[in-house]
Protein backbone atom coordinates (compact mmCIF):
# COMPACT_ATOMS: atom_id res chain seq x y z
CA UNK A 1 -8.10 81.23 11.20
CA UNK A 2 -4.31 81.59 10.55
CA UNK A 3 -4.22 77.69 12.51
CA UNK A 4 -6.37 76.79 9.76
CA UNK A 5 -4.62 77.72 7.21
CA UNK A 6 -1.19 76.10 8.13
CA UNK A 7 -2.70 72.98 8.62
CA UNK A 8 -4.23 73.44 5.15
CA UNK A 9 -0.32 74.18 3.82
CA UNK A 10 0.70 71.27 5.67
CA UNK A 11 -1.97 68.99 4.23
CA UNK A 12 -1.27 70.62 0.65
CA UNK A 13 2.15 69.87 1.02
CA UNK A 14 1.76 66.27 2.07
CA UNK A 15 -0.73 65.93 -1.19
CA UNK A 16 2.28 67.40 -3.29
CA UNK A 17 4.77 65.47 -2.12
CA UNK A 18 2.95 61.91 -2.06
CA UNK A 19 1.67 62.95 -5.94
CA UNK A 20 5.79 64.01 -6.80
CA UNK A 21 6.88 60.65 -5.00
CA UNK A 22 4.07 58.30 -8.00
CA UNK A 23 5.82 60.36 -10.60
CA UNK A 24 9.08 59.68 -9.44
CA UNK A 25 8.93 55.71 -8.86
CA UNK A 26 7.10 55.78 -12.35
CA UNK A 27 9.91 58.02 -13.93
CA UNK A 28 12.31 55.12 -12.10
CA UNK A 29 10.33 52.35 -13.51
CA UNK A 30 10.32 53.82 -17.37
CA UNK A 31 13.86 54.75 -17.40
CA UNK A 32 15.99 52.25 -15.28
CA UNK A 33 14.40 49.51 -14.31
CA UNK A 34 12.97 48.69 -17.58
CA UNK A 35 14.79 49.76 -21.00
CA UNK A 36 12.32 48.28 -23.43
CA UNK A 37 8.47 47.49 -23.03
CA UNK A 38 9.43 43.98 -23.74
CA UNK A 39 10.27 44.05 -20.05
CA UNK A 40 7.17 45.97 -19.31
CA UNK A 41 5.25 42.67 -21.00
CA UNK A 42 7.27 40.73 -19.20
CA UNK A 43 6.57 41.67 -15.74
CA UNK A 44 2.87 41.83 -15.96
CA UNK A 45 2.91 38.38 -17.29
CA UNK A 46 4.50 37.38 -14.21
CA UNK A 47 1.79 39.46 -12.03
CA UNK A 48 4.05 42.32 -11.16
CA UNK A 49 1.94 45.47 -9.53
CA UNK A 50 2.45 48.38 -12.02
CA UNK A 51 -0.60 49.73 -11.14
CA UNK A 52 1.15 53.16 -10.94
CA UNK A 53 2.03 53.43 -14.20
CA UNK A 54 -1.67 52.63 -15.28
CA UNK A 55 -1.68 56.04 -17.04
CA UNK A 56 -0.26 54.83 -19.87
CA UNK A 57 -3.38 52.84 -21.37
CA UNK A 58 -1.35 50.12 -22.77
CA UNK A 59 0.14 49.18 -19.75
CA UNK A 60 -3.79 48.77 -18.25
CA UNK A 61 -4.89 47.21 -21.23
CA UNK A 62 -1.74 44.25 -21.17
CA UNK A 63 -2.24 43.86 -17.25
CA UNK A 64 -6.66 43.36 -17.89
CA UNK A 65 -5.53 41.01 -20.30
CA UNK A 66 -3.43 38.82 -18.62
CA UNK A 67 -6.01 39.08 -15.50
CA UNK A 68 -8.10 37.73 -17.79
CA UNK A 69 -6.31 34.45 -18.72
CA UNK A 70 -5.17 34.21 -15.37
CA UNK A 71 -6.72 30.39 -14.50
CA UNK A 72 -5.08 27.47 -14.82
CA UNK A 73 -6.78 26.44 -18.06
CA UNK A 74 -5.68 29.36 -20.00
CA UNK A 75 -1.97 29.38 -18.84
CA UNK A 76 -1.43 28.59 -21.98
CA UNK A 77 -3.69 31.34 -23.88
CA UNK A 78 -1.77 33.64 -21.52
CA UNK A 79 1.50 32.73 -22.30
CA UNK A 80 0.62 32.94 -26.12
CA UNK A 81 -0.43 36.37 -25.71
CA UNK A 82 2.77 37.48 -23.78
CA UNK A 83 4.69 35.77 -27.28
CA UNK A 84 2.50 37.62 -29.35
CA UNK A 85 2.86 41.12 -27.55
CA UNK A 86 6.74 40.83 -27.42
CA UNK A 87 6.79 39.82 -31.38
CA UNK A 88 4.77 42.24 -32.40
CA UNK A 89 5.78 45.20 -30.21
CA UNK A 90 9.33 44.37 -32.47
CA UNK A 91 8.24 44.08 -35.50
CA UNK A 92 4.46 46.08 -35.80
CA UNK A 93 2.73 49.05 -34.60
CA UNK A 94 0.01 46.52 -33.01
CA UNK A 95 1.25 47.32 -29.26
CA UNK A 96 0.40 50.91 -30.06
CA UNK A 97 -2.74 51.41 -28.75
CA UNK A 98 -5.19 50.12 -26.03
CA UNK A 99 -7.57 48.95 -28.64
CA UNK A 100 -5.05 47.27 -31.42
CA UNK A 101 -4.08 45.24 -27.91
CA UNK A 102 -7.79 44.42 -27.57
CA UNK A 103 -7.63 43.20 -30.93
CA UNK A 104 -4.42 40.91 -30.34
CA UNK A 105 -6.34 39.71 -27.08
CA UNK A 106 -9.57 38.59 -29.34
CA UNK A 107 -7.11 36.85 -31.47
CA UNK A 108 -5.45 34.95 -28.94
CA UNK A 109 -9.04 33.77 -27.73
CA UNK A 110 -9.27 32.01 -31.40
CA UNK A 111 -5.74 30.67 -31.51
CA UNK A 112 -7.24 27.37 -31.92
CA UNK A 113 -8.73 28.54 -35.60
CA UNK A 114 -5.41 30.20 -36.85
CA UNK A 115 -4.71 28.77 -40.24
CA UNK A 116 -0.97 29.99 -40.22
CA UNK A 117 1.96 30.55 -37.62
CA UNK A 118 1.80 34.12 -36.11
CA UNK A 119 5.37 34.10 -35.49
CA UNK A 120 5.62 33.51 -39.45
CA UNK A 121 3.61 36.58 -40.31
CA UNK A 122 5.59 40.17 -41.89
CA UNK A 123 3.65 43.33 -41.87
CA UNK A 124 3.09 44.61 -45.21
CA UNK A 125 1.83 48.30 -44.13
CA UNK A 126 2.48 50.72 -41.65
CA UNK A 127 -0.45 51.34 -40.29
CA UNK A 128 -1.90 49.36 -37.52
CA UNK A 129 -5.44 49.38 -38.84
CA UNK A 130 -4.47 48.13 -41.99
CA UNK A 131 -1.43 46.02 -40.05
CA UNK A 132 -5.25 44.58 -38.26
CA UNK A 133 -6.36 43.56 -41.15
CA UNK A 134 -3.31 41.46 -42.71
CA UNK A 135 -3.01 39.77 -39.52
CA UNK A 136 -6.51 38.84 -39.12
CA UNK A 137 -6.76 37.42 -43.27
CA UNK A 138 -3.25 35.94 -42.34
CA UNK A 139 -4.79 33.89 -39.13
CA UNK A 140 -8.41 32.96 -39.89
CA UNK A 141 -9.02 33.37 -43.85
CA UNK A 142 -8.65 31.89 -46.92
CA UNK A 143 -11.20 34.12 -48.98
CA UNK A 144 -11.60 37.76 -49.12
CA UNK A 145 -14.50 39.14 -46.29
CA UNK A 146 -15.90 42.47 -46.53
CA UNK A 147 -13.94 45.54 -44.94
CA UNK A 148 -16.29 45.96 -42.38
CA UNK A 149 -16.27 42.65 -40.73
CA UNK A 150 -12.48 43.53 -39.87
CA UNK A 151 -14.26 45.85 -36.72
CA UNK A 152 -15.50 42.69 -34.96
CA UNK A 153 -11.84 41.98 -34.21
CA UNK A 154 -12.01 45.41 -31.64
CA UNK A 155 -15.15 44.19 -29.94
CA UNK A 156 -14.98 44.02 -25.95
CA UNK A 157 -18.06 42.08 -25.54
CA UNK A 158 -19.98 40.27 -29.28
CA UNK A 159 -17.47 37.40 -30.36
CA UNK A 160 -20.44 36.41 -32.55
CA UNK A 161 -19.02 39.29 -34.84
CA UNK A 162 -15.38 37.40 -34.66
CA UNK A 163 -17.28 34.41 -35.66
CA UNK A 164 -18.82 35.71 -38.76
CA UNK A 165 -15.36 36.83 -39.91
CA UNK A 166 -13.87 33.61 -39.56
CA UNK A 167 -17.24 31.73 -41.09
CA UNK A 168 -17.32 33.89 -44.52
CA UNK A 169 -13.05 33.46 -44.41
CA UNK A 170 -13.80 29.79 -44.82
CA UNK A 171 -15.89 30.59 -47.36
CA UNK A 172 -19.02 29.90 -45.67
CA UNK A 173 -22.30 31.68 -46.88
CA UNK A 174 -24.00 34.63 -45.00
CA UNK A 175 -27.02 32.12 -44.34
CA UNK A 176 -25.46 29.85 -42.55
CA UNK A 177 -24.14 32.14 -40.19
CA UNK A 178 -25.11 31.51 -36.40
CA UNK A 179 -26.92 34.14 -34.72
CA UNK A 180 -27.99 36.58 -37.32
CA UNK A 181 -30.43 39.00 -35.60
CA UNK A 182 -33.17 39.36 -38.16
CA UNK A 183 -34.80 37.13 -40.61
CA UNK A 184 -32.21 36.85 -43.28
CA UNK A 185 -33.19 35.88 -47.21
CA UNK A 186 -30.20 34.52 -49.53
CA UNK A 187 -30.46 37.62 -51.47
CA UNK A 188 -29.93 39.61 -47.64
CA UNK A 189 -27.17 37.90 -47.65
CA UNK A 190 -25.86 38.73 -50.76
CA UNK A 191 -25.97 42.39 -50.13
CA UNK A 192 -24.32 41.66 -46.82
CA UNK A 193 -21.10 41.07 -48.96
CA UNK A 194 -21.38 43.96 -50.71
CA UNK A 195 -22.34 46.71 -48.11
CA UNK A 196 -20.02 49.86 -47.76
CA UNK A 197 -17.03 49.97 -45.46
CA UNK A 198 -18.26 52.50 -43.73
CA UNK A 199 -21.07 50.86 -42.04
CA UNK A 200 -20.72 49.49 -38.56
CA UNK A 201 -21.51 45.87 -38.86
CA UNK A 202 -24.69 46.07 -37.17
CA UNK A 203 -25.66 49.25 -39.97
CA UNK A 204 -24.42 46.72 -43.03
CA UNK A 205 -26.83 43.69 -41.47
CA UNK A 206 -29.46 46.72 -42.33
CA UNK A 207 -28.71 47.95 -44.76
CA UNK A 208 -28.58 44.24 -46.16
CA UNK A 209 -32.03 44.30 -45.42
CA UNK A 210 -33.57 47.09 -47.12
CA UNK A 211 -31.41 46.45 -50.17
CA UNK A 212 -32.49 42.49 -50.05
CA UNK A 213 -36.56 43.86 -49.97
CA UNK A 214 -35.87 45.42 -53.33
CA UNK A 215 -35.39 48.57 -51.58
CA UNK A 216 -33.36 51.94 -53.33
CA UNK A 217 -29.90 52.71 -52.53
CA UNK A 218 -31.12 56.36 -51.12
CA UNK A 219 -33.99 54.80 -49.02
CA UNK A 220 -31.62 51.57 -47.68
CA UNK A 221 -28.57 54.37 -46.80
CA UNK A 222 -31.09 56.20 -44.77
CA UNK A 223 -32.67 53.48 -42.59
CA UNK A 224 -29.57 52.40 -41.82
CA UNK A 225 -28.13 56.02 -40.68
CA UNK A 226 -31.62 56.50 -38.81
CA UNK A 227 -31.99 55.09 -35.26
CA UNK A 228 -33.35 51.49 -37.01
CA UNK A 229 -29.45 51.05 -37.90
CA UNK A 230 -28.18 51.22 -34.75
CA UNK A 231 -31.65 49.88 -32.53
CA UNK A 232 -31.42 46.41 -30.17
CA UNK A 233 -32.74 43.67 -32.20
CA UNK A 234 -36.24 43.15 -31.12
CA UNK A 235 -39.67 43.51 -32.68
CA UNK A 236 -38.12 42.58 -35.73
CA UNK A 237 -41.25 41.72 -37.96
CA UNK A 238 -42.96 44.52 -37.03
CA UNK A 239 -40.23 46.80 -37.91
CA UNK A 240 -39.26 44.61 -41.41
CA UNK A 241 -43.25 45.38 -42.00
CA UNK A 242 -42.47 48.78 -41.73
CA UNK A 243 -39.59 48.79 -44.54
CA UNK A 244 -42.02 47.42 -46.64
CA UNK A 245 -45.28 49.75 -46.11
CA UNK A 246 -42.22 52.74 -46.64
CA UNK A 247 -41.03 51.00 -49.58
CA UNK A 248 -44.30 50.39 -51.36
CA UNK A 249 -45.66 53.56 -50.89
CA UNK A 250 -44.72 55.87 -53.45
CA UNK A 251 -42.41 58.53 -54.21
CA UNK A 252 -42.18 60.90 -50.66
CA UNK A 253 -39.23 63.23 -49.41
CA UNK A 254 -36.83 61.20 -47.59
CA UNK A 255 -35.84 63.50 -45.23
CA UNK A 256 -39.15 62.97 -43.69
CA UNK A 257 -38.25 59.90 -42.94
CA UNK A 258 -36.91 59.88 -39.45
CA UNK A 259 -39.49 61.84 -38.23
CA UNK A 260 -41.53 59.18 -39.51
CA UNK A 261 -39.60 56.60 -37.30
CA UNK A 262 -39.80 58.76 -34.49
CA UNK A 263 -43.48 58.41 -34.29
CA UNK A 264 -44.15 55.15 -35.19
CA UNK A 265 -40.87 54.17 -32.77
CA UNK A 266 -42.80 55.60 -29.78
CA UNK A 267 -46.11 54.29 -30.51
CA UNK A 268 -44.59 51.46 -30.20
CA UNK A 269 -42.85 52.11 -26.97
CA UNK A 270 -46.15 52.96 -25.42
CA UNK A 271 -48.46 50.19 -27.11
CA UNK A 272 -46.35 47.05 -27.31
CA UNK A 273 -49.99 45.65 -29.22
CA UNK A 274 -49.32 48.45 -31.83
CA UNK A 275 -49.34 47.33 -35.62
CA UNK A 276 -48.95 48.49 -39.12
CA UNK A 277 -51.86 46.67 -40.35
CA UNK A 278 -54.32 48.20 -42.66
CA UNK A 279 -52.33 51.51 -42.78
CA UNK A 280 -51.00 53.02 -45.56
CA UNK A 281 -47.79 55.29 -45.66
CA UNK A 282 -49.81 58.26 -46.30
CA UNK A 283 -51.86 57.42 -43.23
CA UNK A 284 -49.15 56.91 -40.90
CA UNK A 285 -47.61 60.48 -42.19
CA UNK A 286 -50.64 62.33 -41.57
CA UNK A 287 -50.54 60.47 -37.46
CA UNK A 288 -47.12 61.21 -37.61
CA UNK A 289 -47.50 65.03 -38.61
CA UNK A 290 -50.43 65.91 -35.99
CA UNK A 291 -48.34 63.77 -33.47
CA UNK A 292 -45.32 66.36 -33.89
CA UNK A 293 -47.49 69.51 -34.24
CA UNK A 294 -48.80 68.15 -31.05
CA UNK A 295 -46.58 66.70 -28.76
CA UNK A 296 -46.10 68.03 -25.50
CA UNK A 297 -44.31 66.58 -22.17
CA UNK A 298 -46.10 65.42 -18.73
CA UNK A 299 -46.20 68.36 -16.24
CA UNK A 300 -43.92 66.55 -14.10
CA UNK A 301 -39.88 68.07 -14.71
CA UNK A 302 -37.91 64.56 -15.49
CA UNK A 303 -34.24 65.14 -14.77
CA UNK A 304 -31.17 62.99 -15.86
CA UNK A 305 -27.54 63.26 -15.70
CA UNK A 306 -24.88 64.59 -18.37
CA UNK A 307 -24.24 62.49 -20.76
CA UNK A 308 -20.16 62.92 -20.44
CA UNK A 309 -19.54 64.87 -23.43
CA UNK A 310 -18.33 68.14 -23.37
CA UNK A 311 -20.51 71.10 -24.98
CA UNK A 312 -18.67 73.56 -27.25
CA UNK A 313 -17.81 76.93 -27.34
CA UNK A 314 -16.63 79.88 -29.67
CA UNK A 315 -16.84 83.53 -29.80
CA UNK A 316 -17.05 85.37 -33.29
CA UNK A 317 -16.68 89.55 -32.34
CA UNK A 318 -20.03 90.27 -30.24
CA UNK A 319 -21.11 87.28 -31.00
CA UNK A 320 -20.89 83.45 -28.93
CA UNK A 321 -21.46 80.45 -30.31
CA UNK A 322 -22.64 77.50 -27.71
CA UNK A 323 -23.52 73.86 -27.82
CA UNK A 324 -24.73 72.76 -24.49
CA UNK A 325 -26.79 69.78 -23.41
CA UNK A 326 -30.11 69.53 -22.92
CA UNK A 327 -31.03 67.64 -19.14
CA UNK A 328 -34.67 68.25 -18.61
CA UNK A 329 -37.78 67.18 -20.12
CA UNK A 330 -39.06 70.81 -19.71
CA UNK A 331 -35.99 72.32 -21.39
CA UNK A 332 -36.44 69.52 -24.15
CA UNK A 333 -40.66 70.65 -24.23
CA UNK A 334 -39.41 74.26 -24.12
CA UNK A 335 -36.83 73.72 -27.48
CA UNK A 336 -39.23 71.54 -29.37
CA UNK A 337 -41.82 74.56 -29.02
CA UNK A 338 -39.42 76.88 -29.99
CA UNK A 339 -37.77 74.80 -32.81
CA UNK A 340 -41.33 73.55 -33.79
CA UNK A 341 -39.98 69.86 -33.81
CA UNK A 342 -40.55 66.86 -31.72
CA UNK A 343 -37.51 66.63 -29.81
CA UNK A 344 -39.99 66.65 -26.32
CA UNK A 345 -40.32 63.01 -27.05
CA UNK A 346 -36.83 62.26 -26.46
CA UNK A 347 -36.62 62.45 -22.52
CA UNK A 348 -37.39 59.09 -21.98
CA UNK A 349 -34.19 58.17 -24.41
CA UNK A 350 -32.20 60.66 -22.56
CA UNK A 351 -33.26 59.33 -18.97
CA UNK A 352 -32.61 55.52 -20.00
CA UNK A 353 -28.93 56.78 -21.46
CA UNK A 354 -29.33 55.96 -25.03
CA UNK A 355 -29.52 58.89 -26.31
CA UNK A 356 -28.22 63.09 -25.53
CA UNK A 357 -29.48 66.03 -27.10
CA UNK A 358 -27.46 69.08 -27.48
CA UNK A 359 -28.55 72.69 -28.56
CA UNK A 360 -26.39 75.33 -30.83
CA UNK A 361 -26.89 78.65 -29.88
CA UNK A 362 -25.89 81.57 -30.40
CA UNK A 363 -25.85 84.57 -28.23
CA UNK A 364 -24.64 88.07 -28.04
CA UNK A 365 -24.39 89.86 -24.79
CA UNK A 366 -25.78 87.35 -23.21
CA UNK A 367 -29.01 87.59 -24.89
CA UNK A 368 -30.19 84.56 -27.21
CA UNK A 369 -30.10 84.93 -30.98
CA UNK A 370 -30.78 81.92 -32.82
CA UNK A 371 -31.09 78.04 -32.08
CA UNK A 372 -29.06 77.53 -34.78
CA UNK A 373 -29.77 73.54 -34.58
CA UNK A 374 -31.35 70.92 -32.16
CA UNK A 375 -28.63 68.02 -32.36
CA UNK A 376 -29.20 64.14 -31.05
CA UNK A 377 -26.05 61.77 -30.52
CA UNK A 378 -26.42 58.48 -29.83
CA UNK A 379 -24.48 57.46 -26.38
CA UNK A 380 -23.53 53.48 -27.42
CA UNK A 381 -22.04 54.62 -31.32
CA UNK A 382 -20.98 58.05 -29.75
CA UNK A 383 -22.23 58.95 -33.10
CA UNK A 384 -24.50 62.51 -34.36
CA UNK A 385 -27.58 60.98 -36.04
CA UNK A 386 -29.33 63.80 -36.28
CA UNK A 387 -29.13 67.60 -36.51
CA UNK A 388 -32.17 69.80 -37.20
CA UNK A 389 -33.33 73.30 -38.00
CA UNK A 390 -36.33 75.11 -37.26
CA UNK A 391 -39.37 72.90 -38.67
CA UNK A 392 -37.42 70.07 -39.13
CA UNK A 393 -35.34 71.50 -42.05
CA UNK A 394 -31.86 70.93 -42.67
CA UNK A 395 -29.10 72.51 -40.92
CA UNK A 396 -27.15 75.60 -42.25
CA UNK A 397 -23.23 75.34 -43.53
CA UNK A 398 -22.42 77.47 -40.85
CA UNK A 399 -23.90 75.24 -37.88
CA UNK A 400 -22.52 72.52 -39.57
CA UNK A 401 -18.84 73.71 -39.28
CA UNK A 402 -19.86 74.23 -35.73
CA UNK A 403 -21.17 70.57 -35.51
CA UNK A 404 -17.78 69.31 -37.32
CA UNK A 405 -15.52 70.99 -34.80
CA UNK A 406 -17.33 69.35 -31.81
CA UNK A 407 -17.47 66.24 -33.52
CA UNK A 408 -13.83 65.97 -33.90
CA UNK A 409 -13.25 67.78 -30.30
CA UNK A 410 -15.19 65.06 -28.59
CA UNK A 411 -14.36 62.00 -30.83
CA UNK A 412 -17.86 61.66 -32.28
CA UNK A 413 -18.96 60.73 -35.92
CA UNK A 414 -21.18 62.81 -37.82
CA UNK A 415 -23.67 60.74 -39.84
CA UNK A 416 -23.62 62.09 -43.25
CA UNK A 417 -27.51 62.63 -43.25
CA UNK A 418 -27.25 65.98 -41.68
């Protein structure tokens, strides 16, 4: 046993000392071989290994960059990019981040529409999101675009977005646009320039929509925020008929509304022959009510993995406060029951990865309280879309603190629908 042990310490201490020898060579490469991260740009541009230092996300970000202009026909795209990082690590905060270097990188990709010299341009701001927008009116437009377009510049994979901005920055119209994912009107597109700039630009082509039917402000702000604001673009009639049978069918309470989606969004998923026609709004609430009241899961246990964000924990005197995930279809049968809500129909979301579901409870000696709320966050916006009490009903102030502290611990955004 005591053999075992040493050569434990011994392997321990070769760990240590290999993990003490990376921090050293990258406390030698920070502070003598390279003084400013000018050089830094420098050397990865020339295909130095500082693979080490990878920590520092701007460092990984420059080096997948240049990897990715690394052919012979972008030489010159690459060499543009290693001007632009230099410039602008001297005179912006655009070399700040791993994403404003994304953002630089999407630029360079469009050099050849850049309506002005880069190496011209002067901050105006301090900020780098706002510095993100100057440079991106100073490069591609010669009319005002709305605020929201200005997140297509941080996209990894949809230039289409990048292509919009530059279209309506020529002054282009909405309908002319290449690509747009849903049947778009004129007067679609004229909402399109006016939608909030707090939508995502896949929330404002939505929203767009609802407001370009003739739909309300309340009813078009909470499609968007529901899961039809954020869904992959298919089925699109059917689900435009759907805006219209909510829209012309009288005065309801709207926060009924996504668990009228819910149904009618898995009826769909089951039936791809499924159709709105001769139903009424009033019918497809009365389905959709006996389809929650009676809901439950196959007998079979469906298991998936954690969805990567951390639950949540605090402890008020005798009492704890927890917010853990839910990774079973029985656990999600069991809470539904309990809760008296639908969230049973969720596994298959949860299994494909699209969506989590979390539970706030609270306990005290380790017995269970309350479920103060049954909470849904949706895995590709790493966004909260919904939060629910007992029967549906809205959340209390104090779960909603709870909610807010996650949120901000994890990096998630609360949809204001809550």
């Amino acid at each position: 046993m005591a053999k075992k042990n040493k050569t434990e310490r011994e392997k321990q201490l070769l760990k240590t000392a290999a993990q003490e020898a990376v921090i050293a060579q990258a406390l030698q490469f920070s502070r003598k071989r390279f003084k400013k991260f000018e050089d830094i740009i420098v050397q990865l541009y020339l295909g130095a290994d500082l693979s080490f230092s990878f920590s520092d996300r701007r460092i990984w970000k420059i080096n997948e960059c240049f990897n990715n202009f690394s052919s012979k026909v972008k030489a010159a795209d690459r060499k543009i990019l290693k001007d632009v990082l230099i410039l602008l690590d001297a005179k912006s905060e655009l070399v700040s981040g791993e994403a404003y270097i994304q953002v630089l990188y999407n630029m360079v990709q469009f050099r050849a529409y850049w309506k002005q010299d880069v190496f011209k341009w002067k901050p105006i701001t301090k900020q780098p999101a706002a510095q993100v927008k100057e440079l991106a009116a100073y490069l591609f437009c010669k009319y005002k675009i709305p605020d929201f377009l200005y997140q297509g510049l941080y996209e990894t994979k949809n230039m289409q977005y990048i292509q919009w901005l530059m279209h309506l920055g020529d002054g282009g119209r909405v309908k002319e646009m290449k690509n747009i994912p849903i049947p778009f009107t004129q007067k679609m597109g004229h909402y399109f320039l006016l939608a909030p700039a707090k939508f995502s630009i896949a929330e404002a082509l939505r929203w767009a929509q609802v407001k370009g039917l003739n739909g309300e402000d309340r009813l078009a702000e909470r499609i968007t925020y529901s899961w039809m604001g954020t869904k992959t673009y298919d089925n699109e009639g059917f689900w435009e008929s759907f805006i219209r049978l909510v829209m012309n069918g009288g005065m309801f309470n709207l926060n009924k509304l996504t668990e009228l989606i819910d149904y009618v969004r898995e009826e769909k998923r089951v039936n791809s022959n499924y159709t709105l026609k001769g139903r009424t709004l009033q019918s497809l609430f009365r389905q959709s009510d006996v389809w929650h009241s009676h809901f439950s899961n196959s007998r079979t246990n469906q298991v998936w993995k954690p969805c990567g964000i951390e639950g949540y924990r605090a402890e008020k005197k005798s009492e704890v406060v927890v917010l853990e995930e839910l990774t079973e279809s029985r656990k999600l049968t069991e809470e539904g029951k309990t809760m008296k809500h639908c969230v049973g129909s969720y596994a298959f979301y949860c299994a494909k990865g699209k969506s989590a579901i979390f539970s706030l409870r609270k306990y005290s000696g380790g017995i269970l309280l309350d479920i103060m709320a049954t909470i849904e966050v949706n895995l590709a916006l790493q966004r909260v879309v919904q939060a629910k009490a007992k029967m549906n009903k809205p959340v209390s102030e104090e779960a909603k603190k709870y909610m807010e502290a996650w949120a901000m611990s994890e990096g998630l955004v609360l949809n204001p629908y809550l």
